[in-house]
Structure formats: C-alpha cells, structure tokens
PDB file of N, CA and C in Angstrom:
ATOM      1  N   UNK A   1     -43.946 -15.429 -24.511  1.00  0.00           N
ATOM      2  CA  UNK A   1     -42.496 -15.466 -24.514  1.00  0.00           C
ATOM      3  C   UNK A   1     -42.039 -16.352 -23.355  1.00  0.00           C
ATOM      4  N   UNK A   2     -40.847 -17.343 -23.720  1.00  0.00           N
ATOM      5  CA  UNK A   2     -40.855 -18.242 -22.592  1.00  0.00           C
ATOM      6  C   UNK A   2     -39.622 -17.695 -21.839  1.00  0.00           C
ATOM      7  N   UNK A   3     -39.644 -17.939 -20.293  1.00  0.00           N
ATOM      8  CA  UNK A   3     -38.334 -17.860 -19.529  1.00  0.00           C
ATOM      9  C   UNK A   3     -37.162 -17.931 -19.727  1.00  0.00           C
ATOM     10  N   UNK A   4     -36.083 -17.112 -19.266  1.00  0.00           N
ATOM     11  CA  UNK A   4     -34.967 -17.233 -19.674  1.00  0.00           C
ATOM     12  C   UNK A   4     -34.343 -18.017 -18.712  1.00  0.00           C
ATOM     13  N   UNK A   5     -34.805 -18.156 -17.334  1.00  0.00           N
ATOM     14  CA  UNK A   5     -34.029 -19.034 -16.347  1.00  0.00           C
ATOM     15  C   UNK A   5     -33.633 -20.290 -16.557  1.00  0.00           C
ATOM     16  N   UNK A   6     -32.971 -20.655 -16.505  1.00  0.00           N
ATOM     17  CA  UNK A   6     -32.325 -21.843 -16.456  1.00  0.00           C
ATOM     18  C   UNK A   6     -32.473 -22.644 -14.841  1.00  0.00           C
ATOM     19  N   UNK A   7     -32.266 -21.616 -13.794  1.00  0.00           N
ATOM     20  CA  UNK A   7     -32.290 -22.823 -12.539  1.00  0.00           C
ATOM     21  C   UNK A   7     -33.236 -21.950 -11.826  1.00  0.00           C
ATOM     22  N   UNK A   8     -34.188 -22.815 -11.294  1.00  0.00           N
ATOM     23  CA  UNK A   8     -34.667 -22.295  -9.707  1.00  0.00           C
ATOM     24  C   UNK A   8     -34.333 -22.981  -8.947  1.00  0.00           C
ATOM     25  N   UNK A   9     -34.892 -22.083  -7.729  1.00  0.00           N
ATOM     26  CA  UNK A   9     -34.410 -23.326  -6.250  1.00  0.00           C
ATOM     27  C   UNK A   9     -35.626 -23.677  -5.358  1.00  0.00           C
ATOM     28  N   UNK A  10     -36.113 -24.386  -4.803  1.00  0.00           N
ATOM     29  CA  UNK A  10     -36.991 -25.227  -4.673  1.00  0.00           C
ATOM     30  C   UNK A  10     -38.316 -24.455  -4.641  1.00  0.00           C
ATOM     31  N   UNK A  11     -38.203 -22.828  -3.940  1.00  0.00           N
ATOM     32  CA  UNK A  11     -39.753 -22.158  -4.745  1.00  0.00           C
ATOM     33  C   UNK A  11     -39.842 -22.420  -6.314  1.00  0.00           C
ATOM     34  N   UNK A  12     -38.860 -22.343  -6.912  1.00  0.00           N
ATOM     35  CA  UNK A  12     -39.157 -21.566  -7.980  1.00  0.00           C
ATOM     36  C   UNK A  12     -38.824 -21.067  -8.712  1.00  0.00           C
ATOM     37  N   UNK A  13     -38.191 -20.220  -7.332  1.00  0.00           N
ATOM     38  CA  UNK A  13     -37.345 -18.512  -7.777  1.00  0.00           C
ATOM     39  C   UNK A  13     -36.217 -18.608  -8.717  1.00  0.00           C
ATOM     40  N   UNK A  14     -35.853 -17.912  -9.757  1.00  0.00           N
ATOM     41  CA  UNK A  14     -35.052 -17.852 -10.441  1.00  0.00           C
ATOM     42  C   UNK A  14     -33.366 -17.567  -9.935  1.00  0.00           C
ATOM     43  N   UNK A  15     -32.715 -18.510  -9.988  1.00  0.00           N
ATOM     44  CA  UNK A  15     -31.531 -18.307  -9.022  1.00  0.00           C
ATOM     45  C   UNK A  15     -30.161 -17.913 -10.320  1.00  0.00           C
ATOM     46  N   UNK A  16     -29.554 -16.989 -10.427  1.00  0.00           N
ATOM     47  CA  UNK A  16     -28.392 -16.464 -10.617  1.00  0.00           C
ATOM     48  C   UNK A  16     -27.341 -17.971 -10.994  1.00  0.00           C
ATOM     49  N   UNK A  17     -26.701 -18.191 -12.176  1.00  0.00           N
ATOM     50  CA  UNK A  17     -25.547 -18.966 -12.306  1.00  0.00           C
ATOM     51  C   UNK A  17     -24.485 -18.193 -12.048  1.00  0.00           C
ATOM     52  N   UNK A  18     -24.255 -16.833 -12.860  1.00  0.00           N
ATOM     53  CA  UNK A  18     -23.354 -16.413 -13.296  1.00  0.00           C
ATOM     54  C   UNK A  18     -23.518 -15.000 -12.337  1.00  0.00           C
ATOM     55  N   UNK A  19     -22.205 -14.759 -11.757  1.00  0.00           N
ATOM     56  CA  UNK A  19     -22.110 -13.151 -10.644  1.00  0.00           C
ATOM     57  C   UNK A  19     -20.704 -13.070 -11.023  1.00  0.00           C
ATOM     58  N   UNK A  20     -21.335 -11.313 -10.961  1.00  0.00           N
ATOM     59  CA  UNK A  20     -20.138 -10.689 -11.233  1.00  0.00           C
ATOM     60  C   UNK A  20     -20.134  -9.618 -10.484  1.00  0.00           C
ATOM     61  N   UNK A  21     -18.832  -8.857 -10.078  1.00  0.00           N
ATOM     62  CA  UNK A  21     -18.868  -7.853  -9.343  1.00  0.00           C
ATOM     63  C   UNK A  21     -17.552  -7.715  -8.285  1.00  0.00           C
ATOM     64  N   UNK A  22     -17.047  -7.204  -7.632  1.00  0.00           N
ATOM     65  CA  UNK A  22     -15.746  -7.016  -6.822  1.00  0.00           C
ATOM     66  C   UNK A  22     -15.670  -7.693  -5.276  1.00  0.00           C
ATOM     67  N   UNK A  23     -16.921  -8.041  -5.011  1.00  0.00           N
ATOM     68  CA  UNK A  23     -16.910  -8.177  -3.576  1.00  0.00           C
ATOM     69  C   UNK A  23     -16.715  -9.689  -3.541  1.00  0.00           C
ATOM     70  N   UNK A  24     -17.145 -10.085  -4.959  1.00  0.00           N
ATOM     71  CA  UNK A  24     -17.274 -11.686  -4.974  1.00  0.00           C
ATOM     72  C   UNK A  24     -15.758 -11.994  -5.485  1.00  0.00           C
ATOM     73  N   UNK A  25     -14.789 -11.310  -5.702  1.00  0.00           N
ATOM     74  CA  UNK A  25     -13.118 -11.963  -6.241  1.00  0.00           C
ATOM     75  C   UNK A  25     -12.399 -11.025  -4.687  1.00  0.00           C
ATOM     76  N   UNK A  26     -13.246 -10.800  -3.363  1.00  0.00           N
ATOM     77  CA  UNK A  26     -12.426 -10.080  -2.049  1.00  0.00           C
ATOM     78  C   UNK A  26     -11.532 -11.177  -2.019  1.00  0.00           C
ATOM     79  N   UNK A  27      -9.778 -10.852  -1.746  1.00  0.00           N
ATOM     80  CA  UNK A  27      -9.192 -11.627  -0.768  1.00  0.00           C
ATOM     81  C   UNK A  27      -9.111 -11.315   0.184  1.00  0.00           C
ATOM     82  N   UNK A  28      -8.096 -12.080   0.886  1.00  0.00           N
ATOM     83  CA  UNK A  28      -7.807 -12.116   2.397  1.00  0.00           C
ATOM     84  C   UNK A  28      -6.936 -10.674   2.464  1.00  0.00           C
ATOM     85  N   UNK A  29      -7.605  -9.685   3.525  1.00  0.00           N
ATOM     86  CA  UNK A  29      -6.411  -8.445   3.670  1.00  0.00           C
ATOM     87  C   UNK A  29      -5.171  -8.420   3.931  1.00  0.00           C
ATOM     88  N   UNK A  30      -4.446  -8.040   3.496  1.00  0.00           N
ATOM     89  CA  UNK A  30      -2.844  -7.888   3.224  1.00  0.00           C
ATOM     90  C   UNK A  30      -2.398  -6.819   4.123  1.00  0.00           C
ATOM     91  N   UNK A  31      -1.225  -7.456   4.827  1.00  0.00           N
ATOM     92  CA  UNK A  31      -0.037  -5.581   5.781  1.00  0.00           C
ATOM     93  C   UNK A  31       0.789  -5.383   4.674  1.00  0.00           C
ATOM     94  N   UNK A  32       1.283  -4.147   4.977  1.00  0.00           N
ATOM     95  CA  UNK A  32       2.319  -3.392   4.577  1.00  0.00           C
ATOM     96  C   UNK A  32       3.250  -2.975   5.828  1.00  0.00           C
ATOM     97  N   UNK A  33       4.401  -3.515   6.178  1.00  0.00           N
ATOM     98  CA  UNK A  33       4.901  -3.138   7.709  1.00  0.00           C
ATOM     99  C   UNK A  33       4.069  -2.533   8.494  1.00  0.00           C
ATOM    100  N   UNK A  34       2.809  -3.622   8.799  1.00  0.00           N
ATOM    101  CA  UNK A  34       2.106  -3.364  10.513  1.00  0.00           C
ATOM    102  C   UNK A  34       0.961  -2.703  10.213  1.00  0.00           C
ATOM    103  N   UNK A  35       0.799  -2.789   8.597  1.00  0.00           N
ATOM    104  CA  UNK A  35      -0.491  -1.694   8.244  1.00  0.00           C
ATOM    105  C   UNK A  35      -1.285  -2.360   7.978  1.00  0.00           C
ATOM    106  N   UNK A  36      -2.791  -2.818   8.204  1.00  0.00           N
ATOM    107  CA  UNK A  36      -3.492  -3.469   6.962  1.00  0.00           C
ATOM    108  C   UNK A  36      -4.398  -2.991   6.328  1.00  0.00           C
ATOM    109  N   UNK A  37      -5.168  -3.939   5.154  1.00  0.00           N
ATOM    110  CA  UNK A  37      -5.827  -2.797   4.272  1.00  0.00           C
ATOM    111  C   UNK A  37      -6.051  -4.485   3.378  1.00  0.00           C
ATOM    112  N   UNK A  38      -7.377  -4.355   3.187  1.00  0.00           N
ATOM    113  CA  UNK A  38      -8.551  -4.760   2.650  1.00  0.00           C
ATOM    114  C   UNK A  38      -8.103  -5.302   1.450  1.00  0.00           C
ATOM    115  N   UNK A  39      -8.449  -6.651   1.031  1.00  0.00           N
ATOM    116  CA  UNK A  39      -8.041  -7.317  -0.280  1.00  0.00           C
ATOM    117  C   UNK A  39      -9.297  -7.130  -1.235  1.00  0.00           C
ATOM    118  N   UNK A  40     -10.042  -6.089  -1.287  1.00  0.00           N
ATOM    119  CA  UNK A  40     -11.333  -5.485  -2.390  1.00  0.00           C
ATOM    120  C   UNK A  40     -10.125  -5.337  -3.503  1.00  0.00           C
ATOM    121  N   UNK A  41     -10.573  -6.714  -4.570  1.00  0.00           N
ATOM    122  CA  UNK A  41      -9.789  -6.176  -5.843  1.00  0.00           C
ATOM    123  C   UNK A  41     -10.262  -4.563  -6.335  1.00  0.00           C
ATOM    124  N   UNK A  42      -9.210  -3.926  -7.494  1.00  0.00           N
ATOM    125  CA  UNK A  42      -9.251  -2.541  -7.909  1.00  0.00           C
ATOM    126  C   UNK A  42     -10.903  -2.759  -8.742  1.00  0.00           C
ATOM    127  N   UNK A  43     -11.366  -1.658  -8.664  1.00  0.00           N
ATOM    128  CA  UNK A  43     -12.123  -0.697  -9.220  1.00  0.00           C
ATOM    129  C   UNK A  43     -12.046  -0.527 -10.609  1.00  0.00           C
ATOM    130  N   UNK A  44     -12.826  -0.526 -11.540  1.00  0.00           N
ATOM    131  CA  UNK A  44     -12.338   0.028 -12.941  1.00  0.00           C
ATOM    132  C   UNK A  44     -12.389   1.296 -12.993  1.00  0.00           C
ATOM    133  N   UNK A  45     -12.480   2.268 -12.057  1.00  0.00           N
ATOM    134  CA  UNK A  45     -12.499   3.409 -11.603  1.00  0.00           C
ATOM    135  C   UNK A  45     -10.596   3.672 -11.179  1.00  0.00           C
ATOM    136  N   UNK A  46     -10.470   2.798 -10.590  1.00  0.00           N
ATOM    137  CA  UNK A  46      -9.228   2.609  -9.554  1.00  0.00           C
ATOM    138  C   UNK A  46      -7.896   2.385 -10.993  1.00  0.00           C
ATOM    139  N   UNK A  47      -8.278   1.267 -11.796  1.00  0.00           N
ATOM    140  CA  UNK A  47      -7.839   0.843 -13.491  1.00  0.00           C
ATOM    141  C   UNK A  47      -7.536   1.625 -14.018  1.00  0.00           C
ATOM    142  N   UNK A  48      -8.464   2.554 -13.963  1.00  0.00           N
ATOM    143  CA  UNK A  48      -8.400   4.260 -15.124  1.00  0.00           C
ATOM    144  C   UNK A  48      -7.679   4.941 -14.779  1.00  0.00           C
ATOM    145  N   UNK A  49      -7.164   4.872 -13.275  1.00  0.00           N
ATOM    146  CA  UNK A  49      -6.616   6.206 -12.947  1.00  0.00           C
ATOM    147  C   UNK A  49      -5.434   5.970 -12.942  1.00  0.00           C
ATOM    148  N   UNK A  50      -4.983   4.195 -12.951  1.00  0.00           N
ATOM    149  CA  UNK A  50      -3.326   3.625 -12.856  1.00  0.00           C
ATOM    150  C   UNK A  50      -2.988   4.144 -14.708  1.00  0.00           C
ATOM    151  N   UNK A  51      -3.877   3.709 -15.126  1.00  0.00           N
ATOM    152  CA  UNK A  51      -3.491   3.340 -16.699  1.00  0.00           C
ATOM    153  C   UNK A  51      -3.222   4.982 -16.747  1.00  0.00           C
ATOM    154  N   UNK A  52      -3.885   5.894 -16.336  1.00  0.00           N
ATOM    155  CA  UNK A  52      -3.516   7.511 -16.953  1.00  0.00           C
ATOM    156  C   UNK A  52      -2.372   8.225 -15.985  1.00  0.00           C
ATOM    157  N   UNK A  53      -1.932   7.515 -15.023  1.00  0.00           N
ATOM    158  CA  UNK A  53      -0.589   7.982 -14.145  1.00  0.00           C
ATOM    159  C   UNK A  53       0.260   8.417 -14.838  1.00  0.00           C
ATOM    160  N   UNK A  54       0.868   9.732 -15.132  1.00  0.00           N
ATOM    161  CA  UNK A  54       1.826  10.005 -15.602  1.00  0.00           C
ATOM    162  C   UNK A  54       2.360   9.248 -17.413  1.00  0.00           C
ATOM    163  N   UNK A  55       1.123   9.313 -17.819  1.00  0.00           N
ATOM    164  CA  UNK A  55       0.807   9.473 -19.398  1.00  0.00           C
ATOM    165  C   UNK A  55       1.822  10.556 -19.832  1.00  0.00           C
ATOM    166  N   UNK A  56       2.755  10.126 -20.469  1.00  0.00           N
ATOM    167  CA  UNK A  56       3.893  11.345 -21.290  1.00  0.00           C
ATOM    168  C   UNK A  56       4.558  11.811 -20.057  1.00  0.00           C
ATOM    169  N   UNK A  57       5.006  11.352 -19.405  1.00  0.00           N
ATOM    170  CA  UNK A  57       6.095  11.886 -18.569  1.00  0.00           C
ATOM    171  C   UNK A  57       7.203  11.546 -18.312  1.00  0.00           C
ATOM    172  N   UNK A  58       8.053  11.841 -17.441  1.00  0.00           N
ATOM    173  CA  UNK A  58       9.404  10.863 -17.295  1.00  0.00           C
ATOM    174  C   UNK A  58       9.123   9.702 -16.444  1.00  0.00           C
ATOM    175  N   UNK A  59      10.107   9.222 -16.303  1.00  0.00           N
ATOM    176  CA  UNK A  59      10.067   8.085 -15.638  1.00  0.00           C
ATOM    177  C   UNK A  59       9.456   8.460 -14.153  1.00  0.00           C
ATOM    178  N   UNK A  60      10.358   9.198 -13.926  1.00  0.00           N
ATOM    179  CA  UNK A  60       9.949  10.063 -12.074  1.00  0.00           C
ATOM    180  C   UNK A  60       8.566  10.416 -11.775  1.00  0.00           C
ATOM    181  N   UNK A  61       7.914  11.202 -13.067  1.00  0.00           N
ATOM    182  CA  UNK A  61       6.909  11.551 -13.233  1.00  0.00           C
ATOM    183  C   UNK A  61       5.858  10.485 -13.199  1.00  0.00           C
ATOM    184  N   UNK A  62       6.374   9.563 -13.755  1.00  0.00           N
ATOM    185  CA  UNK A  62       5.488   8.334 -13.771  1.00  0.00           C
ATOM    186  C   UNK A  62       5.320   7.011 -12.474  1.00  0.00           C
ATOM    187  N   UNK A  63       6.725   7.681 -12.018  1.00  0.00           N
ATOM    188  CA  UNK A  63       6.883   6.365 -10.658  1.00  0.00           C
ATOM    189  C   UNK A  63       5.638   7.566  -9.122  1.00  0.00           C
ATOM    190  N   UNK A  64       6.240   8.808  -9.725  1.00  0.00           N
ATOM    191  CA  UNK A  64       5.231   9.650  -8.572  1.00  0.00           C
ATOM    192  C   UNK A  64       3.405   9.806  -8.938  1.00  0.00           C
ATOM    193  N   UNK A  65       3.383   9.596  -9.788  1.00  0.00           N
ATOM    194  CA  UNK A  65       2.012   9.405  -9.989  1.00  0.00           C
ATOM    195  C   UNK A  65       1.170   7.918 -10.030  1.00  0.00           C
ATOM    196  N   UNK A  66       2.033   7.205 -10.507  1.00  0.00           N
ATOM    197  CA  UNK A  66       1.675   5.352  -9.739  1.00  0.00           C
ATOM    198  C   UNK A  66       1.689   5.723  -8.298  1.00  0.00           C
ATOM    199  N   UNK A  67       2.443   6.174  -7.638  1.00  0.00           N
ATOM    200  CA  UNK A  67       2.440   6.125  -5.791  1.00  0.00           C
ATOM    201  C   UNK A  67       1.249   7.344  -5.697  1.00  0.00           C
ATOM    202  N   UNK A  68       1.214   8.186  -6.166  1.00  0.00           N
ATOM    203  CA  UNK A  68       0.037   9.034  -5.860  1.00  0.00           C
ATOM    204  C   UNK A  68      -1.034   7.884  -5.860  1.00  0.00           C
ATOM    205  N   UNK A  69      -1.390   7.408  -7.143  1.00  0.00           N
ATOM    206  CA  UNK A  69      -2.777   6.690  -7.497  1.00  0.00           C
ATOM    207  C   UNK A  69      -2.573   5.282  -6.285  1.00  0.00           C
ATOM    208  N   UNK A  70      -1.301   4.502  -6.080  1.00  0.00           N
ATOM    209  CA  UNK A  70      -1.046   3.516  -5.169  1.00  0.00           C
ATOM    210  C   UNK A  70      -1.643   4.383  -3.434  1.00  0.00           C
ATOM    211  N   UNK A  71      -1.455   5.543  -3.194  1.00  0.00           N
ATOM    212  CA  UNK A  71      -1.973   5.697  -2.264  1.00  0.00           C
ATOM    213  C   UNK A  71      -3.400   5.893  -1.727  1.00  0.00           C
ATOM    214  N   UNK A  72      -3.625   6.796  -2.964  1.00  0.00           N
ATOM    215  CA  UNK A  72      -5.721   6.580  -2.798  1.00  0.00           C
ATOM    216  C   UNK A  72      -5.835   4.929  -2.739  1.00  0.00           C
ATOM    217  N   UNK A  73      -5.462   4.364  -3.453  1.00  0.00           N
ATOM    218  CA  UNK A  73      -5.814   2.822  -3.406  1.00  0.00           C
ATOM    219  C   UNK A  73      -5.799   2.672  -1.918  1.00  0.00           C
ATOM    220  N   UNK A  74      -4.406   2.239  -1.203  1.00  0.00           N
ATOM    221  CA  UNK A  74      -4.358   1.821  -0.238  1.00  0.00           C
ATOM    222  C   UNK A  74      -5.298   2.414   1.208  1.00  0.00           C
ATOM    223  N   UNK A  75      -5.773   3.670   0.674  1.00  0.00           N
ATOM    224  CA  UNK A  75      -6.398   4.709   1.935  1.00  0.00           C
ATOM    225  C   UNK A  75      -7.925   3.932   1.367  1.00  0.00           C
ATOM    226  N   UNK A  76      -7.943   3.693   0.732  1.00  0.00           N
ATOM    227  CA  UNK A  76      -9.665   3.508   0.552  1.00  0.00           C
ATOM    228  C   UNK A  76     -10.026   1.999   0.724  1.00  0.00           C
ATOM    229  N   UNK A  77      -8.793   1.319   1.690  1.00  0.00           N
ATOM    230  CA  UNK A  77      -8.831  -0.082   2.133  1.00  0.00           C
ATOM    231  C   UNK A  77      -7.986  -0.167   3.183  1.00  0.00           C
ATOM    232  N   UNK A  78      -8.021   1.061   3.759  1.00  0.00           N
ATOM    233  CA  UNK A  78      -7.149   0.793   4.984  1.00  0.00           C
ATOM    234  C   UNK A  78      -8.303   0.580   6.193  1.00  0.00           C
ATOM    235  N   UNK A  79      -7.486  -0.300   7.206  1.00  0.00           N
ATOM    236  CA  UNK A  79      -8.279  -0.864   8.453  1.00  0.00           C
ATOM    237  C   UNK A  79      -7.843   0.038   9.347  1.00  0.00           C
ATOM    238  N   UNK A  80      -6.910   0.946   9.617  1.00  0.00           N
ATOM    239  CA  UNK A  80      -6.372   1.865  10.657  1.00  0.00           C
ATOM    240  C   UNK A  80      -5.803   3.147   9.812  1.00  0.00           C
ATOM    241  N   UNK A  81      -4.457   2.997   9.930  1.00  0.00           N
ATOM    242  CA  UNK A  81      -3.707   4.368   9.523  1.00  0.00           C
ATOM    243  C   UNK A  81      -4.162   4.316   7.976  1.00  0.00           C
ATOM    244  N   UNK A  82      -4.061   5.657   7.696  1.00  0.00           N
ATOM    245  CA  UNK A  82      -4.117   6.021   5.909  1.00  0.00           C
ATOM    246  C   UNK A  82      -2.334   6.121   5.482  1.00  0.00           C
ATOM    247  N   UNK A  83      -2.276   6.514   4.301  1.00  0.00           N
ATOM    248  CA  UNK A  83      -0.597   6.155   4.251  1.00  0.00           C
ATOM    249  C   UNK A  83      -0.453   7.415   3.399  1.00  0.00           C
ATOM    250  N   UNK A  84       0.954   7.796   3.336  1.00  0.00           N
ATOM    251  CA  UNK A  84       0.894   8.759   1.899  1.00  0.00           C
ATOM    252  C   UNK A  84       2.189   8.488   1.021  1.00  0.00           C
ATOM    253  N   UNK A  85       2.368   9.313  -0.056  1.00  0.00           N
ATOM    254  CA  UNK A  85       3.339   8.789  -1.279  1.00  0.00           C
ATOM    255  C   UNK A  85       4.935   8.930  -0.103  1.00  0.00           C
ATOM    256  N   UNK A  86       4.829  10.054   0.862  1.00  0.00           N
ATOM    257  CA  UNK A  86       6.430   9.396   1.322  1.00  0.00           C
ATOM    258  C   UNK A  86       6.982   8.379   2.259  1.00  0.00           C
ATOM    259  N   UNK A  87       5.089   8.153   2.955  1.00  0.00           N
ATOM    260  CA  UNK A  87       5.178   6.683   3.386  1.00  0.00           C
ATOM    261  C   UNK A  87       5.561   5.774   2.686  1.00  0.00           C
ATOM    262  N   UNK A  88       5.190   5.289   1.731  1.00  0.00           N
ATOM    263  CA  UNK A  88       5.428   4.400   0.838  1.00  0.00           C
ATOM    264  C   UNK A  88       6.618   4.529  -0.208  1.00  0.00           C
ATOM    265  N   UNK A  89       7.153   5.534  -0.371  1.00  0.00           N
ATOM    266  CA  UNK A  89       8.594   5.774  -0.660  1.00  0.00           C
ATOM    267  C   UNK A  89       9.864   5.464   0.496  1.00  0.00           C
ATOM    268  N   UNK A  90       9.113   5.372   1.980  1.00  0.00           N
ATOM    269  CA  UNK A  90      10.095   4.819   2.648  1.00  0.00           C
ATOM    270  C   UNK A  90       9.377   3.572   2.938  1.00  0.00           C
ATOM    271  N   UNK A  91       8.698   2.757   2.313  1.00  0.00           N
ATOM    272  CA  UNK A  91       8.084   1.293   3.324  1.00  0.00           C
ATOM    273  C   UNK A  91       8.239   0.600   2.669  1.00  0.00           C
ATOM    274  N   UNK A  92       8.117   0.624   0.932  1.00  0.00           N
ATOM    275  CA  UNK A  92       7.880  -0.180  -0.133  1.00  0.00           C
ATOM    276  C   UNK A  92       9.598  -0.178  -0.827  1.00  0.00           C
ATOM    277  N   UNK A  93       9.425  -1.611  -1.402  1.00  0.00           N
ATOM    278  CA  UNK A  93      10.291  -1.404  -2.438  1.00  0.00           C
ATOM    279  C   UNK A  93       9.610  -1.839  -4.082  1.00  0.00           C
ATOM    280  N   UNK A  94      10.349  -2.052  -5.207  1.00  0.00           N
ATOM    281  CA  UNK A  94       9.682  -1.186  -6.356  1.00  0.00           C
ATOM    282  C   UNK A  94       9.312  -3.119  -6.833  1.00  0.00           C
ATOM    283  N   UNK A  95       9.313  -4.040  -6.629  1.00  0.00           N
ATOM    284  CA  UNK A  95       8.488  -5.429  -6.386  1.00  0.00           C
ATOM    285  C   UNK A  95       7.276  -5.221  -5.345  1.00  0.00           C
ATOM    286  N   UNK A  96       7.467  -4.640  -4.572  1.00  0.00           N
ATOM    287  CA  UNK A  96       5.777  -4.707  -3.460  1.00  0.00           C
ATOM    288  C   UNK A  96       5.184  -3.768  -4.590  1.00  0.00           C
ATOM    289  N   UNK A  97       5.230  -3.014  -5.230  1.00  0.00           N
ATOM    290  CA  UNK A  97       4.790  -1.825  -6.157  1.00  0.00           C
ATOM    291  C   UNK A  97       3.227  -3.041  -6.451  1.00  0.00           C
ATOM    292  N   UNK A  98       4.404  -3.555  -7.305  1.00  0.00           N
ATOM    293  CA  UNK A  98       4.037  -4.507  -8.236  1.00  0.00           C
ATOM    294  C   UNK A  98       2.874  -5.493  -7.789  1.00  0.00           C
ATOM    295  N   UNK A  99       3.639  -5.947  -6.936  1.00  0.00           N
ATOM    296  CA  UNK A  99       2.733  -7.584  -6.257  1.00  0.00           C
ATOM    297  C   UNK A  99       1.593  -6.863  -5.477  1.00  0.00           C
ATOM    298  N   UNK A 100       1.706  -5.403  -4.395  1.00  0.00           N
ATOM    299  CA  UNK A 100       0.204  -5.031  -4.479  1.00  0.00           C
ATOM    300  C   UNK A 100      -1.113  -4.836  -5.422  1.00  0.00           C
ATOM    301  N   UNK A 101      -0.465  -4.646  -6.394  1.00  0.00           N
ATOM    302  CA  UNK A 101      -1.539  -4.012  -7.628  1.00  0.00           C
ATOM    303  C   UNK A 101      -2.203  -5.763  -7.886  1.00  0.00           C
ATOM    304  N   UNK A 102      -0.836  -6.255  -8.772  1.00  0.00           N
ATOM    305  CA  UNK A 102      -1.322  -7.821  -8.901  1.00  0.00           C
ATOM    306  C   UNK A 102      -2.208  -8.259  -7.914  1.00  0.00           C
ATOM    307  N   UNK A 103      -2.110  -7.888  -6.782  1.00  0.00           N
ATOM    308  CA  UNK A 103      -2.725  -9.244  -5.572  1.00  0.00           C
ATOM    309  C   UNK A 103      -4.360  -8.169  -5.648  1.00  0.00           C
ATOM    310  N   UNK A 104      -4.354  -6.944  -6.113  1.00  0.00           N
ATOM    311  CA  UNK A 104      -6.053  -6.255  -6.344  1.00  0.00           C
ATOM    312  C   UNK A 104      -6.239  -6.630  -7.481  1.00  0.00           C
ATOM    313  N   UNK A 105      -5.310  -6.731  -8.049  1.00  0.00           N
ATOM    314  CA  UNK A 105      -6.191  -7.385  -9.773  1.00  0.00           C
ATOM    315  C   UNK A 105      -7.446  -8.237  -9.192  1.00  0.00           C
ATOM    316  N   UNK A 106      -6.488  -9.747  -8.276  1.00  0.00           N
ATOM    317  CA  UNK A 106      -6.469 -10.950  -8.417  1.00  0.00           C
ATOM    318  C   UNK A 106      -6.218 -11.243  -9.491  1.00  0.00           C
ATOM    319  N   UNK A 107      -5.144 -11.248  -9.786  1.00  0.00           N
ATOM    320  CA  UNK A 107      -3.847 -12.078 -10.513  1.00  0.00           C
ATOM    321  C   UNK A 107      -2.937 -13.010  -9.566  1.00  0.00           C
ATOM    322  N   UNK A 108      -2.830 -14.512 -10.084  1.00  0.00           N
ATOM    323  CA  UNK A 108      -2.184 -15.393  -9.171  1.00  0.00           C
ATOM    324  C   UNK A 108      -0.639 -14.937  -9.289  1.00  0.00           C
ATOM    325  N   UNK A 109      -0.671 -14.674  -7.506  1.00  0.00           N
ATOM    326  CA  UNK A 109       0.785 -14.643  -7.188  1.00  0.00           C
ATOM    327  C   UNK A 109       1.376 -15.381  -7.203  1.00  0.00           C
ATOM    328  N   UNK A 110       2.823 -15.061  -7.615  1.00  0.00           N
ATOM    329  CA  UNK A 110       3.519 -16.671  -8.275  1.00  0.00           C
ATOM    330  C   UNK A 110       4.374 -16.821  -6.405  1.00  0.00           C
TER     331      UNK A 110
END
C-alpha cells in the first residue's frame, strides 16, 4: 500500500498541509473596560451552550442566559479579574454582545 503523504521535509518526515484546531485561528486578546481576556476562538463546546441559551423563552430569558453563557466564556479567558452577568449588564452594551462572540468565532469584524 503506497503513502498517503504528499510533503516531507528534508528527513523525510511526513509534514502536515492541512491543521485544524482553535489555537491555530488565536487572536490578539481583547479588554472589556480595563479587563482582558484571551482571543482563543469559542469551543464547539462553548457553540452548544450559546445555541441552547434560553431555547423557548422570552426574550429576558434569553438575553439572561446569552450573558450567563457570555460569562463562562469570558472567565475561561480572563488574564486577571473573572466577570459576572451583572458585571456585564453594567459594562456592555447589546453591540459589544455581539462583536465579542463574532471576534471568538473569528468572523471578520467589519
């Protein structure tokens, strides 16, 4: 059966074209008034838990459970302080919501 590699590098060794994985789409870390916290795009772990936020609820229900799930996010990329949902009910307005999630996608910010 013959090789599937396509490239080596000067041993030999079979070298990788194609990587995938989260650490390789990191941006540059982002503040939140004086806070910072780690540009590790989301998790498909992190994905699952936005997409099921307040599934069948009201609107309220649904804006408090995005900031619930927005806060594990932000605590599990914070460089100092951790934050919580009434931090971010007084720090954020409902565009940073937005443009944080986008900028962990890596989705180009316009």
């Amino acid at each position: 059966m013959g090789s599937r590699c396509r490239a080596r590098d000067w041993e030999g060794i079979c070298m990788t074209q194609v990587k995938f994985g989260r650490q390789l789409n990191e941006r540059a870390p982002f503040e939140v008034n004086g806070l910072v916290f780690s540009g590790l795009p989301l998790s498909l772990s992190e994905e699952r838990l936005l997409a099921g936020a307040g599934a069948g609820g009201s609107e309220v229900e649904l804006m408090d459970a995005v900031l619930e799930v927005l806060a594990q996010v932000l605590n599990a990329r914070a460089q100092a302080e951790r934050v919580e949902v009434g931090w971010l009910l007084e720090n954020l307005a409902p565009s940073d919501v937005e443009g944080i999630l986008d900028y962990l996608r890596a989705t180009p910010v316009a």
